[in-house]
Protein backbone atom coordinates (compact mmCIF):
# COMPACT_ATOMS: atom_id res chain seq x y z
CA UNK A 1 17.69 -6.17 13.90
CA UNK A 2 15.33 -9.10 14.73
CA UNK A 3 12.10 -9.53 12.89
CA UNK A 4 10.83 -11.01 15.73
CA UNK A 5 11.43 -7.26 17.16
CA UNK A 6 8.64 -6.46 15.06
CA UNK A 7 6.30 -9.00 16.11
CA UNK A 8 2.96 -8.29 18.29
CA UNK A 9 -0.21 -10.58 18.97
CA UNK A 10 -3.02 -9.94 16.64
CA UNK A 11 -6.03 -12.02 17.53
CA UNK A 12 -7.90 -12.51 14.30
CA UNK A 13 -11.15 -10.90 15.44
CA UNK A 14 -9.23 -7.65 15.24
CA UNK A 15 -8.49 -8.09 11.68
CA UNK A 16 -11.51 -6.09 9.47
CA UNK A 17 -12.73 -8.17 7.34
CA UNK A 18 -15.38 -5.66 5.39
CA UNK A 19 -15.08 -1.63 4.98
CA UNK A 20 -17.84 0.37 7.01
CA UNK A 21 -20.66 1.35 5.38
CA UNK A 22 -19.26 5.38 5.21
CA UNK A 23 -15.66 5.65 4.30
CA UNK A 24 -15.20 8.61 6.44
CA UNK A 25 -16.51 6.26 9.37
CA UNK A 26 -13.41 5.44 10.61
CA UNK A 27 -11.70 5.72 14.19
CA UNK A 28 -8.05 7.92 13.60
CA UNK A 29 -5.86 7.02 16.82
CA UNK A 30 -3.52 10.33 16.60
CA UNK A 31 -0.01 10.16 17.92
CA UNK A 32 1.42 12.99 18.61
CA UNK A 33 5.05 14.09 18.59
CA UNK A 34 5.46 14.13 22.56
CA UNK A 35 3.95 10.72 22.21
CA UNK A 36 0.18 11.03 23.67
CA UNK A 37 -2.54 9.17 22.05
CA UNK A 38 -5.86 10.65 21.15
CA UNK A 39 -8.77 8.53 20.21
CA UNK A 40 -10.13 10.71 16.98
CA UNK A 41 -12.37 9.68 14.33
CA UNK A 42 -11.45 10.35 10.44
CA UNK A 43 -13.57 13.49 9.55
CA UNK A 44 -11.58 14.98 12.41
CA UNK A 45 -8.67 15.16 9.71
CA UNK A 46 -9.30 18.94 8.81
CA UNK A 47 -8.61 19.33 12.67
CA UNK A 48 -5.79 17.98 13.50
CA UNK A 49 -4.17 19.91 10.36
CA UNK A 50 -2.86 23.18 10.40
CA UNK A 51 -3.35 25.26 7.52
CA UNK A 52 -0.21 25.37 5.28
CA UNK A 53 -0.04 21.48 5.54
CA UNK A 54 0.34 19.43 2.53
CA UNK A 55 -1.55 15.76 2.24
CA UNK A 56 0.55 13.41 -0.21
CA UNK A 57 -1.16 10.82 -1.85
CA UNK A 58 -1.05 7.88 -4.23
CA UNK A 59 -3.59 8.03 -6.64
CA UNK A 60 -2.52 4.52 -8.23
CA UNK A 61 -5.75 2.49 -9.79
CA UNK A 62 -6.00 -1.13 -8.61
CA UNK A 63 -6.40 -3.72 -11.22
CA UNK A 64 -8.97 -6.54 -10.66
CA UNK A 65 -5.45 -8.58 -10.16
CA UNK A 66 -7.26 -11.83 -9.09
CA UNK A 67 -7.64 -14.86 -11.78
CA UNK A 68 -8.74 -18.01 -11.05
CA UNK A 69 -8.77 -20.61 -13.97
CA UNK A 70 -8.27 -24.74 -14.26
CA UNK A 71 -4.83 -25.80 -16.05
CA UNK A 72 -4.68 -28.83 -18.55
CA UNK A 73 -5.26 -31.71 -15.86
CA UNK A 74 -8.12 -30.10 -14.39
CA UNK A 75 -6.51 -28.21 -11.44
CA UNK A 76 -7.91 -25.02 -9.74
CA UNK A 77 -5.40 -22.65 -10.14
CA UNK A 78 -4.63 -19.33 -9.27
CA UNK A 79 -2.88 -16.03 -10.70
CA UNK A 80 -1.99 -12.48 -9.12
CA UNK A 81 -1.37 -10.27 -11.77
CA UNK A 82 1.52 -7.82 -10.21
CA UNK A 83 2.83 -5.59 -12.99
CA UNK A 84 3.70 -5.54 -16.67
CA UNK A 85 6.93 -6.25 -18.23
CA UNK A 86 7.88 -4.31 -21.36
CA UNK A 87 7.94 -7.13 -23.73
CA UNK A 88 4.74 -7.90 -22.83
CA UNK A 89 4.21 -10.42 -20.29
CA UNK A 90 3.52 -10.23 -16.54
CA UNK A 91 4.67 -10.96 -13.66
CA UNK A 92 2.43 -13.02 -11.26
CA UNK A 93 2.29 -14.86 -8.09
CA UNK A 94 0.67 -18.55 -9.10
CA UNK A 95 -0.49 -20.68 -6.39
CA UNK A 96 -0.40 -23.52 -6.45
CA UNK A 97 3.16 -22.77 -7.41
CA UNK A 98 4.17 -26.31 -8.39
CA UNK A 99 1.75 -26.89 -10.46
CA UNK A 100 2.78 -23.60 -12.41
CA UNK A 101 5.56 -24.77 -14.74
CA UNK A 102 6.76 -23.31 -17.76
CA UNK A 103 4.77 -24.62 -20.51
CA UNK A 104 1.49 -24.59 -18.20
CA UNK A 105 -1.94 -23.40 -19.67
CA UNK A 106 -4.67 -21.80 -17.58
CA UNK A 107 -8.32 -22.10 -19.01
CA UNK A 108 -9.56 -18.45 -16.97
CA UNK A 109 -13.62 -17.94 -17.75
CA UNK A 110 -14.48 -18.38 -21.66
CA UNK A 111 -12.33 -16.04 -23.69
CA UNK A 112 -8.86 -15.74 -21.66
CA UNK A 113 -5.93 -18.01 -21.37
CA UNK A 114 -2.85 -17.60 -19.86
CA UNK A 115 0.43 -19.51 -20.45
CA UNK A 116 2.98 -20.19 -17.85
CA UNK A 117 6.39 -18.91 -19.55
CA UNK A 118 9.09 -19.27 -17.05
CA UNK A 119 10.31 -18.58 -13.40
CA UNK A 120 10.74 -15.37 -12.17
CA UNK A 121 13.19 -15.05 -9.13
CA UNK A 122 11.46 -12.33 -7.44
CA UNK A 123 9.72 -14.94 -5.17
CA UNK A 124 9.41 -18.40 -4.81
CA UNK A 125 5.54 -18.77 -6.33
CA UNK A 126 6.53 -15.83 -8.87
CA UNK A 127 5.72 -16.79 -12.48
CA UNK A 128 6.28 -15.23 -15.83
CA UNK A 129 2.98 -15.62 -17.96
CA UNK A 130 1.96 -14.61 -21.22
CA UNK A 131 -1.85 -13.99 -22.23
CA UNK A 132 -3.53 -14.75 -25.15
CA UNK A 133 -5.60 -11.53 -25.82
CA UNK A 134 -5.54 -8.34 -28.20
CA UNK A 135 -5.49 -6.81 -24.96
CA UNK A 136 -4.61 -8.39 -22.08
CA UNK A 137 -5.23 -5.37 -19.67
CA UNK A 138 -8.44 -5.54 -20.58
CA UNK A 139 -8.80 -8.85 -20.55
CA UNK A 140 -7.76 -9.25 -17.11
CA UNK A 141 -10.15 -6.68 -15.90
CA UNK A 142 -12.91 -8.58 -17.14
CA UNK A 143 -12.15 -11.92 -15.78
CA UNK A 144 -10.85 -10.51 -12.47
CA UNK A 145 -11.63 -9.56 -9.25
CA UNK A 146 -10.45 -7.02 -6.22
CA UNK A 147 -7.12 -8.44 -5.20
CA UNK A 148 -7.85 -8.49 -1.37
CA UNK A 149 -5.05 -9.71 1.50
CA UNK A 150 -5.66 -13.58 2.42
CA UNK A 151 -6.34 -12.44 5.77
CA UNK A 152 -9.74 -11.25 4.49
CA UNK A 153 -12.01 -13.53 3.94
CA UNK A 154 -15.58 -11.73 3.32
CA UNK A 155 -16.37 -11.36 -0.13
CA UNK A 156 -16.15 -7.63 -0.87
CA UNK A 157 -19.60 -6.50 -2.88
CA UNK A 158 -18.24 -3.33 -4.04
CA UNK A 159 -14.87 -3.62 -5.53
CA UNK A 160 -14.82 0.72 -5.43
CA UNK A 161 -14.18 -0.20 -2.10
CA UNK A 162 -11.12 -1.32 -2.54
CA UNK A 163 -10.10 1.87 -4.68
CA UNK A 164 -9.39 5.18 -3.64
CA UNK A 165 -11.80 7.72 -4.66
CA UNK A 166 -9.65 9.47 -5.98
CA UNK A 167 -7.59 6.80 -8.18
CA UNK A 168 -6.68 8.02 -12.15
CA UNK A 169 -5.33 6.09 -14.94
CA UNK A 170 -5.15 2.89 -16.06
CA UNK A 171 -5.18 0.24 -13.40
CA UNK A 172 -1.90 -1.31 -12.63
CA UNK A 173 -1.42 -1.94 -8.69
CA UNK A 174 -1.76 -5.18 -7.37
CA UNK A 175 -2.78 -3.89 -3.99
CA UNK A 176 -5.46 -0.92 -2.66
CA UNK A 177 -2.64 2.20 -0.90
CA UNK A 178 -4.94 1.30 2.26
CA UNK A 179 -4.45 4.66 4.28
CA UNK A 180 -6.15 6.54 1.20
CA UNK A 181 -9.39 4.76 1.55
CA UNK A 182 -11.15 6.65 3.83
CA UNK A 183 -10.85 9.63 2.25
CA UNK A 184 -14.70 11.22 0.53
CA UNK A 185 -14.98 13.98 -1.41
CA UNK A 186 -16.61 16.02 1.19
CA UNK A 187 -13.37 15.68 3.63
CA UNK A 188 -11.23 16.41 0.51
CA UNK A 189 -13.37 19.42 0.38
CA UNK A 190 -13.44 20.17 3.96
CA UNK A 191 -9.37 19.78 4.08
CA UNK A 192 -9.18 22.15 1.08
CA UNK A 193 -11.21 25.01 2.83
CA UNK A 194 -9.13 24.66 5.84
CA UNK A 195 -6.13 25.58 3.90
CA UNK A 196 -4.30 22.20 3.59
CA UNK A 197 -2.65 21.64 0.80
CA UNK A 198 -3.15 18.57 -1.62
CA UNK A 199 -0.59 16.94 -3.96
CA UNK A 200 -0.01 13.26 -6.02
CA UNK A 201 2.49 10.60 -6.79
CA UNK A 202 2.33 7.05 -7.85
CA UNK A 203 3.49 4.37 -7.09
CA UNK A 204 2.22 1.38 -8.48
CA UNK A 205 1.74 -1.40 -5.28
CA UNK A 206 3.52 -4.84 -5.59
CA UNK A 207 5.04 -7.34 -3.60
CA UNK A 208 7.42 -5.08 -2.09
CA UNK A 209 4.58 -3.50 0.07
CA UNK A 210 3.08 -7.03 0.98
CA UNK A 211 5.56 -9.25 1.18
CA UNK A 212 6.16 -10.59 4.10
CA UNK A 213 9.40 -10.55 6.15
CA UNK A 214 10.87 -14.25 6.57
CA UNK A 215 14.00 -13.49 7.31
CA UNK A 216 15.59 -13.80 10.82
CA UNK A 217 17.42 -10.49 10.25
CA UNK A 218 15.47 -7.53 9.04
CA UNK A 219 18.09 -6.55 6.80
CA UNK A 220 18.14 -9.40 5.06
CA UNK A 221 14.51 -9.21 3.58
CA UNK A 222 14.56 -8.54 -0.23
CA UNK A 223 12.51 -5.76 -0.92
CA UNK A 224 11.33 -5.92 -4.80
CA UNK A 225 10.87 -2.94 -7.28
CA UNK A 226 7.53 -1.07 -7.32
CA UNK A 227 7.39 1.49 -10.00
CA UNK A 228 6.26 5.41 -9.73
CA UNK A 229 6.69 8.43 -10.88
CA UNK A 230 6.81 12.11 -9.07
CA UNK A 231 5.74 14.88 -10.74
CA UNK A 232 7.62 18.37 -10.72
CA UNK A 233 4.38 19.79 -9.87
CA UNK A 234 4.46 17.54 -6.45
CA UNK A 235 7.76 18.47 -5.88
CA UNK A 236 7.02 22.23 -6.02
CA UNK A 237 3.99 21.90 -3.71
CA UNK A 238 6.52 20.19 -1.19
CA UNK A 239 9.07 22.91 -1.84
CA UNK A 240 6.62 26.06 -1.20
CA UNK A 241 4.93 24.12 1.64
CA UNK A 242 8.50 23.77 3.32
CA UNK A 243 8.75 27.23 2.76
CA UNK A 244 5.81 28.58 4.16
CA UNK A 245 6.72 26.75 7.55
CA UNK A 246 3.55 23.84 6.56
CA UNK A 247 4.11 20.39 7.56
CA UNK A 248 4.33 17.16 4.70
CA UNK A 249 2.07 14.34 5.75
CA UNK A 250 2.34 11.08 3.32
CA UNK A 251 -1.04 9.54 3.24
CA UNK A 252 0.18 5.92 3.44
CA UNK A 253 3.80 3.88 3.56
CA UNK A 254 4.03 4.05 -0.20
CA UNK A 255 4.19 7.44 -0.72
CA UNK A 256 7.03 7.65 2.20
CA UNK A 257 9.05 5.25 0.15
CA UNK A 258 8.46 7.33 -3.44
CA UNK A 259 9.28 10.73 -1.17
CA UNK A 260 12.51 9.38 0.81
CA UNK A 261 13.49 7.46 -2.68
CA UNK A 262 13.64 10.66 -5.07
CA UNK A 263 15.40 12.31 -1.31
CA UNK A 264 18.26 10.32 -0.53
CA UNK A 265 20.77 13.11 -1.16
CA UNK A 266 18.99 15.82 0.60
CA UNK A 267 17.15 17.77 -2.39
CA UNK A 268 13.40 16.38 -3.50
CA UNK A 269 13.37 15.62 -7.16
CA UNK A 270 11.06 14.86 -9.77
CA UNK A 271 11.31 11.69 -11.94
CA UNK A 272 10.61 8.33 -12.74
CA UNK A 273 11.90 4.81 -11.88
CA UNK A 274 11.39 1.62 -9.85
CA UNK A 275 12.25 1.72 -6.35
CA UNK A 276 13.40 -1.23 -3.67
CA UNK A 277 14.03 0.97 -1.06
CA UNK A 278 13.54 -0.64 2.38
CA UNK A 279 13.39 2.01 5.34
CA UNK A 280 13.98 0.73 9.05
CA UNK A 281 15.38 2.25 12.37
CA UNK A 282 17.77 4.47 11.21
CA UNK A 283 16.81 5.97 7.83
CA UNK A 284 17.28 9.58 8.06
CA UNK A 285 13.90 10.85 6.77
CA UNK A 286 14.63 13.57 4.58
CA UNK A 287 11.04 14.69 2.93
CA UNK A 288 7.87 14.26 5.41
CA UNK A 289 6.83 15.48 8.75
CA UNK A 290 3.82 12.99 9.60
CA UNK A 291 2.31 9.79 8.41
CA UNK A 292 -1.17 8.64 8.39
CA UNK A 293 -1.17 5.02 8.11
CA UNK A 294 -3.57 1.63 9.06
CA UNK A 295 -2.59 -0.54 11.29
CA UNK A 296 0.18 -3.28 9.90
CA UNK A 297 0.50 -6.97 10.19
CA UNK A 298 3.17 -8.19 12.35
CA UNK A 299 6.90 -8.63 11.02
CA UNK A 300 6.05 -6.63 7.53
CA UNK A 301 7.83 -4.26 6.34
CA UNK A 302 5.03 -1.46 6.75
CA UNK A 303 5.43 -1.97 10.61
CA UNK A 304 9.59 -1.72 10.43
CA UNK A 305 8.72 1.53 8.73
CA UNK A 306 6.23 2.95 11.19
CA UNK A 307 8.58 2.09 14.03
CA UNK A 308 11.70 4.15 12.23
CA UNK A 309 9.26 6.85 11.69
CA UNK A 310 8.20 7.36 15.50
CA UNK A 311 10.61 5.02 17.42
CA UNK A 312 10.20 1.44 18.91
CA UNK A 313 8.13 2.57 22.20
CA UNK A 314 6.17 4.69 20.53
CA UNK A 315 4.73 2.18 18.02
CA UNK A 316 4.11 -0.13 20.86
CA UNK A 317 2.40 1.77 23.04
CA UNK A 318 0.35 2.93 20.31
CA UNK A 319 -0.50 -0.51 19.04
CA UNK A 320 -1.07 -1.64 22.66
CA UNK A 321 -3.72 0.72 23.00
CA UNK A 322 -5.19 0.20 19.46
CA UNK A 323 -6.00 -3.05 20.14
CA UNK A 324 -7.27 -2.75 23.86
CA UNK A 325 -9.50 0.12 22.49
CA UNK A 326 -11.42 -1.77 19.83
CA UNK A 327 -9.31 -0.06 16.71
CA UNK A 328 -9.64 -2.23 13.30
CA UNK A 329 -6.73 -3.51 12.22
CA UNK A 330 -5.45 -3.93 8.22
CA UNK A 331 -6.31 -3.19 4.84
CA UNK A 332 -9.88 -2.50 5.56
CA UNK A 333 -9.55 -0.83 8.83
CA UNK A 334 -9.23 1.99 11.07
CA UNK A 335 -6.33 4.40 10.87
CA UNK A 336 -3.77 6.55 13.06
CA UNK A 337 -2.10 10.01 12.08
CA UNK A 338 1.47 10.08 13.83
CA UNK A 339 4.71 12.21 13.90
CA UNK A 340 8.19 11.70 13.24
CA UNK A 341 10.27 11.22 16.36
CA UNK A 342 12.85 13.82 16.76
């Protein structure tokens, strides 16, 4: 496959570049199995559920995974905290990435300083770094902020808005599961009372989910290792919901991956691990029934997995009308509910 299979035209007017004042506020653009297109709003979730349904989500936290600092000559540099290694340093992104040799000391605010260590292969501006705090977790949070997409360019005044509401634990995703932020407490509520079930996972985001794809050939993208974990409680959920003749709907592209990862051999199970698993046209989809999802950038990874989820046409068309109907597009935008092509 060609990435360039993947490609579309998205002018950049279409790209959100602030959340709506209500989370709930959001247009849904609902594909259905036979492959019509409804124009829906959000709080029509409930609706378009049937009781017996299970939502999946990721209730990852998102660290404030944005540093900026000045290095020994003076330089403006910056870091993108992505995860934690178990000796104790992190991996980052540093940019710029030349300036970000091993040995390299970045001043960030008054009390925090990070030290360049070595190269880490997992991408070309990727960066090993060591900080000098008691607790560098905390640390970070401090001196942080929201790690938005470069395509956004609005500060965001609220960084909740760029966390689920219903995110637990300690923060360690370098990216927002974007499909899960329009969900309130009052449609969590309203799902609940219709009889739709409601379960967890984590996966904690990295540069698997953002990265984009620059290779020619799809297959040939290198998809990195994003932690989670999957509860037995999640799995049983899944299990009776299967049983009862409900439907499994993964509330964003990482909790497919989790789901199909801990299903490769036919039977759900319960664990935890790091996962590179890249799915495009032709996975077998062993665990969910729908997908509610934003809209993707072009040639990512996100859109090679929408497209073996419902089929090549199907994404088109559907993207062809998003963007003639005035749908927002990205992290920060509107969202569509679809079904898995038969």
């Amino acid at each position: 496959m060609r990435s360039s299979d993947f490609d579309y035209s998205l002018p950049a007017e279409r790209i959100a570049q602030e959340p709506l004042a209500e989370r709930d506020a959001s247009r849904l653009l609902h594909l259905l199995p036979g492959g019509t297109l409804e124009d829906r709003r959000f709080l029509d979730l409930p609706e378009l559920l049937r009781r017996g349904d299970l939502l999946v989500v990721n209730d990852t936290r998102v660290r404030r995974a944005r540093l900026t600092g000045i290095d020994q000559s003076g330089q403006e540099m910056e870091l993108l905290v992505l995860a934690r290694e178990a000796g104790g340093s992190y991996q980052c992104l540093a940019r710029p990435a030349r300036l970000a040799t091993p040995g390299a000391v970045i001043t960030i605010g008054s009390d925090l300083r990070a030290t360049v260590t070595g190269v880490s292969a997992m991408h070309r501006g990727g960066r090993m770094v060591a900080f000098d705090s008691d607790d560098p977790d905390r640390a970070i949070e401090r001196a942080g902020v929201a790690p938005l997409p470069p395509y956004i360019h609005t500060e965001l005044h609220d960084p909740e808005r760029y966390q689920t509401t219903y995110a637990t634990g300690d923060p360690e995703s370098a990216a927002a599961p974007t499909a899960g932020l329009h969900f309130t407490p009052s449609v969590i509520e309203r799902l609940r009372g219709a009889g739709i079930g409601w379960a967890t996972l984590r996966l904690d985001v990295g540069l698997a989910t953002f990265a984009p794809i620059r290779t020619k050939r799809v297959e040939d993208h290198p998809m990195h290792e994003e932690r989670y974990v999957l509860s037995h409680g999640t799995v049983r959920a899944i299990e009776e919901t299967r049983r009862g003749g409900g439907r499994v709907v993964a509330v964003g592209t990482t909790v497919v991956r989790v789901l199909e990862t801990c299903a490769r051999d036919g039977h759900l199970r319960a664990g935890a691990g790091a996962t590179s698993l890249f799915i495009h046209p032709g996975h077998p989809f062993r665990a969910i029934d729908g997908l509610l999802t934003n809209f993707h950038q072009p040639r990512s990874s996100l859109l090679v997995l929408l497209a073996a989820f419902v089929g090549d046409q199907r994404w088109r068309d559907a993207y062809a009308h998003a963007l003639t109907t005035g749908y927002r597009f990205l992290s920060l935008g509107d969202c569509m509910l679809c079904w898995h092509a038969q």
